[in-house]
N, C-alpha and C. Protein backbone atom coordinates (compact mmCIF):
# COMPACT_ATOMS: atom_id res chain seq x y z
N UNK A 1 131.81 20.39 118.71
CA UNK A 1 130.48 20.80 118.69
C UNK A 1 129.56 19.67 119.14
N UNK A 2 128.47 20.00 120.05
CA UNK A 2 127.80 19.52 120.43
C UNK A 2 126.76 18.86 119.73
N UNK A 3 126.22 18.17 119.47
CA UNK A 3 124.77 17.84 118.76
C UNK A 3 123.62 18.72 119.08
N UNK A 4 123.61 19.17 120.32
CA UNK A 4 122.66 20.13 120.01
C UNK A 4 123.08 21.53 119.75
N UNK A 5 124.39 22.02 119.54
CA UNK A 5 124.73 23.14 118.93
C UNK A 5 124.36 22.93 117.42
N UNK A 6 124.65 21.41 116.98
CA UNK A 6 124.68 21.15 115.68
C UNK A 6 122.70 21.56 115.09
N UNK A 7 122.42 20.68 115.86
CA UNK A 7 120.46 20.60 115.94
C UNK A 7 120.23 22.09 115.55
N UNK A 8 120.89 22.85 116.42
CA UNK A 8 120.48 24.20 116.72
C UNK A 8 121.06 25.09 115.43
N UNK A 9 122.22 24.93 114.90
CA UNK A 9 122.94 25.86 113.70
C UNK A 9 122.03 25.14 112.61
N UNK A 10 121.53 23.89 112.56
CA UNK A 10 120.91 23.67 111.55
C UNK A 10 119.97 23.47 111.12
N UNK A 11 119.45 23.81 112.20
CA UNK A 11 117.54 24.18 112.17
C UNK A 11 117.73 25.92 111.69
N UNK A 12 118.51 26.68 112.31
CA UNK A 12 119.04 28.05 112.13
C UNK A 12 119.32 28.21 110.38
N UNK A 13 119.47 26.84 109.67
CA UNK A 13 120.39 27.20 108.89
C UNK A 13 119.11 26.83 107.67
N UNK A 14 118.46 25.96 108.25
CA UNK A 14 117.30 25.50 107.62
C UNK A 14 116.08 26.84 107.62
N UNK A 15 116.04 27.16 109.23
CA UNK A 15 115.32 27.96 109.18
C UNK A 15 115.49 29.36 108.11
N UNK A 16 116.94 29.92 108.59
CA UNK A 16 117.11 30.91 107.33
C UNK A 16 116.83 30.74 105.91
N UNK A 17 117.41 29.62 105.74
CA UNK A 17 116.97 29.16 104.07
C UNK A 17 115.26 28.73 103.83
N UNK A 18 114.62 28.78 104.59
CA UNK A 18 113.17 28.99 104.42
C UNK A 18 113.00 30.21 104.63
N UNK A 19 113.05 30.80 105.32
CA UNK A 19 112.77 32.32 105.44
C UNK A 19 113.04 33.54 104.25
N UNK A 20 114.53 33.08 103.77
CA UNK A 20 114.45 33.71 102.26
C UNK A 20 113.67 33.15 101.15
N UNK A 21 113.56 31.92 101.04
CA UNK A 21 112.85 31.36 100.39
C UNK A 21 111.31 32.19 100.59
N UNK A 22 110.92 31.85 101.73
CA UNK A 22 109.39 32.90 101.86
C UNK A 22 109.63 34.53 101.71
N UNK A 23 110.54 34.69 101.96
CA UNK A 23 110.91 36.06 101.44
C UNK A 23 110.61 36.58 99.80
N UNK A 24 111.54 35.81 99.36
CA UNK A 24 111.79 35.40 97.89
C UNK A 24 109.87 34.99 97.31
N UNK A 25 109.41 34.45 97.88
CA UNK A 25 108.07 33.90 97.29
C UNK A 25 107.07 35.09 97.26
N UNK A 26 107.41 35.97 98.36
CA UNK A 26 106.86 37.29 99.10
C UNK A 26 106.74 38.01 98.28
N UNK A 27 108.01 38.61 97.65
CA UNK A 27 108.33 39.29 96.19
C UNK A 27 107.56 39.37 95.37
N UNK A 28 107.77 37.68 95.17
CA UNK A 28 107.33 37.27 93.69
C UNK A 28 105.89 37.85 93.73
N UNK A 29 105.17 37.18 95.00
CA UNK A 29 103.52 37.42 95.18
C UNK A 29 103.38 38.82 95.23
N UNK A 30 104.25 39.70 95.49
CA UNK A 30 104.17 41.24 95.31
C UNK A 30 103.75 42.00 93.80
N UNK A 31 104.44 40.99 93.64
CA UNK A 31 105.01 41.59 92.20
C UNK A 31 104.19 40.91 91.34
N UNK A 32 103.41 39.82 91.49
CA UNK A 32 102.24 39.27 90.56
C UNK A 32 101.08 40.47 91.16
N UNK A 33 100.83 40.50 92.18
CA UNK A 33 99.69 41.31 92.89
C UNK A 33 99.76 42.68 92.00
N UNK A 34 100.95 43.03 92.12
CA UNK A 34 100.85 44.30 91.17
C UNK A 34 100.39 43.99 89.69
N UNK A 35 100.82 43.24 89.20
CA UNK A 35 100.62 43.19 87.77
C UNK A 35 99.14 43.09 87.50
N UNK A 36 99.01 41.96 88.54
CA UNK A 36 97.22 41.71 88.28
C UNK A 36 96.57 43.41 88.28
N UNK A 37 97.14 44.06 89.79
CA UNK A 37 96.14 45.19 89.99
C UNK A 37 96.33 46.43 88.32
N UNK A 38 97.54 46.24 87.69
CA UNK A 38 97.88 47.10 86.85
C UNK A 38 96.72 46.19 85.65
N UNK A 39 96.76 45.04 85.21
CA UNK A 39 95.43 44.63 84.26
C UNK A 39 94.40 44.86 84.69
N UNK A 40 93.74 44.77 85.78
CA UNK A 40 92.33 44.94 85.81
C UNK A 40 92.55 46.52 86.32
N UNK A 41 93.43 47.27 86.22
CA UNK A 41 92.94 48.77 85.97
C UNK A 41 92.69 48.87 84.19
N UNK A 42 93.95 47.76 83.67
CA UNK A 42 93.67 48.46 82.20
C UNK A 42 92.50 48.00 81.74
N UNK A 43 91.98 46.92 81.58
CA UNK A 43 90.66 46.80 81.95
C UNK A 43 89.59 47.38 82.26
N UNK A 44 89.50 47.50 83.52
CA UNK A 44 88.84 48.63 83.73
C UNK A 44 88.72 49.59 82.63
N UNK A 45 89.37 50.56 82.28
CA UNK A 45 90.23 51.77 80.94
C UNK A 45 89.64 51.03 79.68
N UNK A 46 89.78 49.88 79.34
CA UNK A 46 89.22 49.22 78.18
C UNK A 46 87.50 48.81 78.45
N UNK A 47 87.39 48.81 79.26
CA UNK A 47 85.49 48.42 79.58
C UNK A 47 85.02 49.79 79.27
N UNK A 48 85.87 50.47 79.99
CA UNK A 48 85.12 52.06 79.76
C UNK A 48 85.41 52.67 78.44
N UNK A 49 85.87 52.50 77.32
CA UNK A 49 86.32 52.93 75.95
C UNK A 49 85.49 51.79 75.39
N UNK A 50 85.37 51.11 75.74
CA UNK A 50 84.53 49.97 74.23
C UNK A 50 83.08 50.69 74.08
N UNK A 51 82.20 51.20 75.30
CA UNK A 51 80.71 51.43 74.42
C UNK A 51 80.99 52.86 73.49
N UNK A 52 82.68 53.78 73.80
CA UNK A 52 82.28 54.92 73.34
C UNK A 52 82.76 54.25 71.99
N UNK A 53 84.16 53.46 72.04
CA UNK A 53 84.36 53.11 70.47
C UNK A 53 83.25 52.63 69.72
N UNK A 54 82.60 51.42 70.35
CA UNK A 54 81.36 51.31 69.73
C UNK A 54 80.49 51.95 69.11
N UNK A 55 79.84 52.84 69.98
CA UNK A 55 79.43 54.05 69.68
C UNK A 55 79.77 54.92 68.28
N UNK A 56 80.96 55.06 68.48
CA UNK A 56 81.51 56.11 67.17
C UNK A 56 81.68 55.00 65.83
N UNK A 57 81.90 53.87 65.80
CA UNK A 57 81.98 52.58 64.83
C UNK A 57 80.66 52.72 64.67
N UNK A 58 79.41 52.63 65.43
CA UNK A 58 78.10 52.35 64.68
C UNK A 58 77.42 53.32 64.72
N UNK A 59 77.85 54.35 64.63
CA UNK A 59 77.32 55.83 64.04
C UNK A 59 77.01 55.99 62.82
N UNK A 60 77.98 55.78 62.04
CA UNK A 60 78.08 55.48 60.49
C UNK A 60 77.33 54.54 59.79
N UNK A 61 76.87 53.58 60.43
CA UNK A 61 76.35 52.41 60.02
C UNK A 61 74.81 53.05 60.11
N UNK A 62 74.68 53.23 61.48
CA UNK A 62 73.42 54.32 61.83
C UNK A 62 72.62 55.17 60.56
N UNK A 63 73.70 55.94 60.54
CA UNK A 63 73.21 56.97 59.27
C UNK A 63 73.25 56.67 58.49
N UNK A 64 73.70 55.56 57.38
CA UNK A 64 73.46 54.55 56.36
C UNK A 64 72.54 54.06 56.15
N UNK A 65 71.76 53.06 57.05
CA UNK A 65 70.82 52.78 57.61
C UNK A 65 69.68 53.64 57.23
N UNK A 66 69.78 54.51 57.92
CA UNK A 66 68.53 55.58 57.86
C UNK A 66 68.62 56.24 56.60
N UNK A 67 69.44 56.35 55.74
CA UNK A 67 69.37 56.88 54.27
C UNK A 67 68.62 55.76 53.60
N UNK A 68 69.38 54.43 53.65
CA UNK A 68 68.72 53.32 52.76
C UNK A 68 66.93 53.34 53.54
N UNK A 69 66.56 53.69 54.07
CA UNK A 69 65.16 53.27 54.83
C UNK A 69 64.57 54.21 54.16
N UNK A 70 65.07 55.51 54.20
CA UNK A 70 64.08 56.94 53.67
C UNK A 70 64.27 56.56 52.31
N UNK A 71 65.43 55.94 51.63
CA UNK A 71 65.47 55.65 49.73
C UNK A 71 64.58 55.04 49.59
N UNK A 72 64.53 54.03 50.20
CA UNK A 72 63.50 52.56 49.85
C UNK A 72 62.15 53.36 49.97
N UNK A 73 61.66 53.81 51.15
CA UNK A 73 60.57 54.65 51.17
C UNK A 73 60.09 55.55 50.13
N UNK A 74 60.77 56.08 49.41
CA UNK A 74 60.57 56.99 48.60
C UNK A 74 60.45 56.19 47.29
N UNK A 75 61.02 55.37 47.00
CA UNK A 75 61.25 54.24 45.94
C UNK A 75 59.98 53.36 45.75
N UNK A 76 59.64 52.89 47.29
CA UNK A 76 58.32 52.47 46.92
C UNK A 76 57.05 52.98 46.82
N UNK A 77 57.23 54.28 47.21
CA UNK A 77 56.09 55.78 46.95
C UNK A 77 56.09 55.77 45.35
N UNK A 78 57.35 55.52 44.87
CA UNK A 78 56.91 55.80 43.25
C UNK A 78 56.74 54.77 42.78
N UNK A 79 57.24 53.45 43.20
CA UNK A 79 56.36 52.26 42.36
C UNK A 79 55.40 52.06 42.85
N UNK A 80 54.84 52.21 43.70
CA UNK A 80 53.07 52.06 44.22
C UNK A 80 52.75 53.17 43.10
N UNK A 81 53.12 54.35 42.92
CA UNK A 81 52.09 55.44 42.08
C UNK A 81 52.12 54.82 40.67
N UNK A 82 53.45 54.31 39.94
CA UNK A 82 53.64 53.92 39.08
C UNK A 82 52.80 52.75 38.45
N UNK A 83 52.45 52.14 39.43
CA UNK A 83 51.86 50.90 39.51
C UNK A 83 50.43 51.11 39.45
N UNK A 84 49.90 52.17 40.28
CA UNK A 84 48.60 52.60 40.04
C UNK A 84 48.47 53.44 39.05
N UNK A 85 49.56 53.77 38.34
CA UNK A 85 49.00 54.92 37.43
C UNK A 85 49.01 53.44 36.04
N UNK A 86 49.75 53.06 36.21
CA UNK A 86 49.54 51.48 35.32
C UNK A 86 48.11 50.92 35.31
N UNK A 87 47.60 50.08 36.28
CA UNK A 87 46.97 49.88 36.44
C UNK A 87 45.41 50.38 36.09
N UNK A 88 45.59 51.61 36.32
CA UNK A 88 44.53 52.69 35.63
C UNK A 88 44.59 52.56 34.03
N UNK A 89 45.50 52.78 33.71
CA UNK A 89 45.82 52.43 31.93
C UNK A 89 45.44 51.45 31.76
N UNK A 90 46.00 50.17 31.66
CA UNK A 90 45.35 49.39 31.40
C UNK A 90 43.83 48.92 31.43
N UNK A 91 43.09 49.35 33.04
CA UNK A 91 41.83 49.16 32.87
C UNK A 91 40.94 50.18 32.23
N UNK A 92 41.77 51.58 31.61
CA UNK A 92 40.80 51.84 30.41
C UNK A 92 41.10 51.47 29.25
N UNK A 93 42.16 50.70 29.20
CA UNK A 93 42.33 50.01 27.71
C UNK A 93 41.42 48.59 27.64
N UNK A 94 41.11 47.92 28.59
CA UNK A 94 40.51 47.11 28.68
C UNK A 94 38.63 47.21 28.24
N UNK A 95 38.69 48.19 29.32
CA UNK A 95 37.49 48.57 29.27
C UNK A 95 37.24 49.37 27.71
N UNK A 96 38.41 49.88 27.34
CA UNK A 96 37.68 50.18 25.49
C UNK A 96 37.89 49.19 24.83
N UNK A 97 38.66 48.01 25.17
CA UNK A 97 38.85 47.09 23.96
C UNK A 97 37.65 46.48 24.19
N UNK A 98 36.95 45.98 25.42
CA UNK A 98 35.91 45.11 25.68
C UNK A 98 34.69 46.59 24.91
N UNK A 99 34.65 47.37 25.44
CA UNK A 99 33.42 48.42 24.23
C UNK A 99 33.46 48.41 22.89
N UNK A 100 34.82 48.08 22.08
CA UNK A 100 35.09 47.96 20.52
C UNK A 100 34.54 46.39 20.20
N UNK A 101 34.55 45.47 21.21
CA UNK A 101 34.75 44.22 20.51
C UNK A 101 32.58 43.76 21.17
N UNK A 102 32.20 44.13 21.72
CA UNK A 102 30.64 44.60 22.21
C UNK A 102 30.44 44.80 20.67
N UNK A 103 30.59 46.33 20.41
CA UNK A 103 30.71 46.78 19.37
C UNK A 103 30.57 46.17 17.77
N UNK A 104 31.73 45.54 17.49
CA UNK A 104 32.49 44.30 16.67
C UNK A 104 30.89 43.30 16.79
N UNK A 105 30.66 42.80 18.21
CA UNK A 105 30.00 41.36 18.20
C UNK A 105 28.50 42.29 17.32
N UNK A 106 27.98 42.93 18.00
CA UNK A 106 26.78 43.59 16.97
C UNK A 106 26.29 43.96 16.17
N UNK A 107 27.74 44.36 15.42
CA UNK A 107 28.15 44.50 13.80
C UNK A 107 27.75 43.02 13.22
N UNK A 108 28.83 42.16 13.74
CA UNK A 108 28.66 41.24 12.98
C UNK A 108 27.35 40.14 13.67
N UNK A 109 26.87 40.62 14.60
CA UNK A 109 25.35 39.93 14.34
C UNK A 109 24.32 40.71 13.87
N UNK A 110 24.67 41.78 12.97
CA UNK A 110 23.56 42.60 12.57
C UNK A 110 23.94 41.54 10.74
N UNK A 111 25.36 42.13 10.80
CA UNK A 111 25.18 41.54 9.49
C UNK A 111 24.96 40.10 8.68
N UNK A 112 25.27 39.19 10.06
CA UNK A 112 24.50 37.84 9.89
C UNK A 112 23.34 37.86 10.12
N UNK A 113 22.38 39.00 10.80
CA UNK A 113 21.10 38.51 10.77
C UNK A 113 20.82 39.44 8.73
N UNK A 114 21.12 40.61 8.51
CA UNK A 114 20.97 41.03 7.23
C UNK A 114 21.32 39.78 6.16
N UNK A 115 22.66 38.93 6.11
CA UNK A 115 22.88 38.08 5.07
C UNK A 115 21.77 36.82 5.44
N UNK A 116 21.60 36.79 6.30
CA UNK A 116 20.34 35.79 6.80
C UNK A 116 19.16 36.08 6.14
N UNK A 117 18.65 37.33 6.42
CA UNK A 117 17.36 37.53 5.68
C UNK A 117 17.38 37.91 4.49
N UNK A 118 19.04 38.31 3.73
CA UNK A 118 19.04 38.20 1.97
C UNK A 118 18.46 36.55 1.80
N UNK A 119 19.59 35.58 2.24
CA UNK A 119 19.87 34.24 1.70
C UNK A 119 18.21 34.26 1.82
N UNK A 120 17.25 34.59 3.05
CA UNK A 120 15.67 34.00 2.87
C UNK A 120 15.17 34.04 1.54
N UNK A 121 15.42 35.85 1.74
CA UNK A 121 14.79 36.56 -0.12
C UNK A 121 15.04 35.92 -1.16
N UNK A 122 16.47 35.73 -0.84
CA UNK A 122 17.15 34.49 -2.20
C UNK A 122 16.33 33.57 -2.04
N UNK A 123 16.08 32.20 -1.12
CA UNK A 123 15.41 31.61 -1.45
C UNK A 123 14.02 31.31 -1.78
N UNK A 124 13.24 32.75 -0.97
CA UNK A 124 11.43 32.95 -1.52
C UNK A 124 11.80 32.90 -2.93
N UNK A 125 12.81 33.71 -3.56
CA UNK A 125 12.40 34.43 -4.63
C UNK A 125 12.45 32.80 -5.57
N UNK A 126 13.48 31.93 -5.11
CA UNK A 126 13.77 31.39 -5.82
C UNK A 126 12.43 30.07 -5.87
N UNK A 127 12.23 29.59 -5.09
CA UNK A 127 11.12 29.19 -5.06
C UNK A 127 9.94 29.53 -5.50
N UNK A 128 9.63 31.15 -5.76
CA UNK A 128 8.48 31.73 -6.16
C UNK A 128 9.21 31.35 -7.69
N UNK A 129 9.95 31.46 -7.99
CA UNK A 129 10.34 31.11 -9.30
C UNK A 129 10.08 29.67 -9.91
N UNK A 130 10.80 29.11 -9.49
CA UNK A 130 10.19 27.70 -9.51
C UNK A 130 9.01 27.27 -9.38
N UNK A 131 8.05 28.10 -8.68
CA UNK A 131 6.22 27.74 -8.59
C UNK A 131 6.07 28.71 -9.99
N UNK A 132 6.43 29.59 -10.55
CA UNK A 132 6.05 30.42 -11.65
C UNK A 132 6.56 30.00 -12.74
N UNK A 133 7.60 28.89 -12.80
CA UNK A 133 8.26 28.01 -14.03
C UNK A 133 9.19 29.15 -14.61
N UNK A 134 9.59 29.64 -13.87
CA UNK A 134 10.74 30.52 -14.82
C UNK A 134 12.30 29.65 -14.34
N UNK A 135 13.08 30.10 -15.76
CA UNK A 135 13.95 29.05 -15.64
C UNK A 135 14.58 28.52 -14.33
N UNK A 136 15.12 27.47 -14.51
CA UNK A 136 16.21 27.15 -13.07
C UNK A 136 17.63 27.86 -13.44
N UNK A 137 17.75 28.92 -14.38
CA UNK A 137 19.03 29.63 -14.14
C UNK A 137 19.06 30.66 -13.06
N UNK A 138 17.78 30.78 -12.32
CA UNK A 138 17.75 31.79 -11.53
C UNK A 138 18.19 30.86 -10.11
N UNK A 139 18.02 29.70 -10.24
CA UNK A 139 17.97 28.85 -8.99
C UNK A 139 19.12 28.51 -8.81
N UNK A 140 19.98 28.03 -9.88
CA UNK A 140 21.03 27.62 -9.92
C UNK A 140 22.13 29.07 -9.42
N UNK A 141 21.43 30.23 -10.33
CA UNK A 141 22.38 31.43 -9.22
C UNK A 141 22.45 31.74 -7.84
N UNK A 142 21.27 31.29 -7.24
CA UNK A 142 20.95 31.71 -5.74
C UNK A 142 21.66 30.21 -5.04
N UNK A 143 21.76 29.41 -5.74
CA UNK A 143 22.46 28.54 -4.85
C UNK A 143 24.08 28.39 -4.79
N UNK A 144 24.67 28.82 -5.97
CA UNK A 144 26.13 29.37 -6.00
C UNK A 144 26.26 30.62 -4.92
N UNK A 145 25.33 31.55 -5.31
CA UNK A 145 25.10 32.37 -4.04
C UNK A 145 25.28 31.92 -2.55
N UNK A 146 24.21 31.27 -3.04
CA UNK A 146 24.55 30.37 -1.04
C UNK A 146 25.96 29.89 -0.70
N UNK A 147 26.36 28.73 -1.99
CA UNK A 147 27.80 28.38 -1.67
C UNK A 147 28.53 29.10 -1.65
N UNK A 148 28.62 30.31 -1.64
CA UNK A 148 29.81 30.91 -1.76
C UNK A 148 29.56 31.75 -0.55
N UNK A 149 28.81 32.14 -0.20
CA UNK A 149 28.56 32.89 0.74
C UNK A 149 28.51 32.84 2.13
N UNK A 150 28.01 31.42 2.06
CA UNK A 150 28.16 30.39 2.95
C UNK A 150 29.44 29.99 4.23
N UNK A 151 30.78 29.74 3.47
CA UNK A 151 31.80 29.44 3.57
C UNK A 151 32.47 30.83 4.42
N UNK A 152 32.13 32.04 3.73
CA UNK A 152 32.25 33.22 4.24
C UNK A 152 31.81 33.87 5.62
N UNK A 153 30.52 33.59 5.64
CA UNK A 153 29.96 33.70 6.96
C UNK A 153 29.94 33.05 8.03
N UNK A 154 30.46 31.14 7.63
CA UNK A 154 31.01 30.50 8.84
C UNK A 154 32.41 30.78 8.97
N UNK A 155 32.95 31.21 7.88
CA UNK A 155 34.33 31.47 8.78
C UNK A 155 34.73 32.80 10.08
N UNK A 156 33.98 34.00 9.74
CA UNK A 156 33.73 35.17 10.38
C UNK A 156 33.08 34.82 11.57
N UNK A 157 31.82 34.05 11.22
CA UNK A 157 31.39 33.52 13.01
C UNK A 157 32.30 32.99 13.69
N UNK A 158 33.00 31.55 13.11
CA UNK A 158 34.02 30.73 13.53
C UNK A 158 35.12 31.93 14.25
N UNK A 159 36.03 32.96 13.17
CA UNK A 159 36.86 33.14 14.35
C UNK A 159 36.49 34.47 15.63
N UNK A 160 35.11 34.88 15.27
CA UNK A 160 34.47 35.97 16.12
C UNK A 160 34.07 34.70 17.69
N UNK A 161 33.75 33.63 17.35
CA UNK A 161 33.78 32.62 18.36
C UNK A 161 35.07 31.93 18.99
N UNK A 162 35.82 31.98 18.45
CA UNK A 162 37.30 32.24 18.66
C UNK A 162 37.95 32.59 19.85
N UNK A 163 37.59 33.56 18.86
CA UNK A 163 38.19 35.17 19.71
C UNK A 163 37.25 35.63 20.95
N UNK A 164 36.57 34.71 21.20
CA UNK A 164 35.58 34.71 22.62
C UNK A 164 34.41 35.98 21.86
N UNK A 165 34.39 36.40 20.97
CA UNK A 165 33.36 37.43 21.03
C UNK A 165 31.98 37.50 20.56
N UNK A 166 31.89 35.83 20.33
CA UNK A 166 30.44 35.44 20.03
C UNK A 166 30.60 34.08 21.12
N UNK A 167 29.31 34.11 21.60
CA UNK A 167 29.19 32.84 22.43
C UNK A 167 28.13 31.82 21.30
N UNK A 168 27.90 30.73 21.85
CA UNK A 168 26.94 30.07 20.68
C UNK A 168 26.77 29.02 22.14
N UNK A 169 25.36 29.09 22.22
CA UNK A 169 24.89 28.11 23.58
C UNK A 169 25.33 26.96 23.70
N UNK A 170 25.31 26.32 22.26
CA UNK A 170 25.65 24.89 22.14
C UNK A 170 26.93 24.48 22.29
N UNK A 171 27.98 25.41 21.59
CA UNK A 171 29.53 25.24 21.90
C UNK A 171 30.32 25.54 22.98
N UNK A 172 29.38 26.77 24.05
CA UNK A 172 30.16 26.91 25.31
C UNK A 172 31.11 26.48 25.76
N UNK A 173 32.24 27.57 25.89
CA UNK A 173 33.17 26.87 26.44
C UNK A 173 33.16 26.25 28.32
């Protein structure tokens, strides 16, 4: 054999064994090409099923939703009424406790101005007594009178001032 028979069978021999080789690679790239085209069909098939699954998954959630919105709604329809019907109560309880204790304060400045103008009488009388020389047992009663009476009527002012229901200019709170 010649060298260039040789050149020639083995470029032939080279050449064939590349040629299956690209053959062989041919396949392969066939056969990936398909696979790819078979995923991005399923794909495809899965893009188009996700908004309906979606869809049917947040349906439920949907109508949940809209129950809790109309509850709450209705829930706070009755504590707003509840609240105003409260509210109303109280400000006529207010408004009668503040008319009883009005009330209360006029009582008891009627009857401090009445024990006011006894204790006076007590003391004209007692004094007219004393200018007329009749005993000092009458004096000595009107002033136990006072002491005792005394003690009584500052305590009633005291807690009517207290209790906010007498003001007194000088003590203002």
């Amino acid at each position: 054999m010649s060298r260039t028979e040789t050149l020639k069978r083995s470029t032939a021999v080279a050449h064939a064994t590349r040629l299956a080789s690209l053959e062989s690679q041919t396949r392969r790239l066939l056969e990936l090409q398909q696979q790819v085209s078979e995923q991005v069909q399923e794909l495809r098939e899965i893009r188009a099923q996700i908004p309906e699954d979606l869809a049917r998954a947040l349906m439920p959630l949907a109508e949940s939703m809209a129950q809790l919105t109309e509850e709450t709604r209705r829930t706070l329809e009755t504590v707003v009424t509840q609240a105003r019907a409260g509210h109303n109560e109280v400000l006529a309880q207010v408004e009668s406790v503040a008319a009883e204790a009005e009330e209360s304060i006029k009582a008891m400045k009627a009857a401090a101005t009445r024990m006011e103008k006894s204790l006076n009488a007590a003391l004209r009388r007692a004094q007219e007594a004393e200018e007329e020389g009749r005993s000092s047992r009458f004096g000595l009663m009107v002033t136990v009178a006072l002491l005792t009476a005394l003690p009584c009527v500052g305590s009633v002012l005291w807690l009517a001032w207290k209790a906010g229901l007498l003001t007194i200019p000088l003590f203002a709170r």
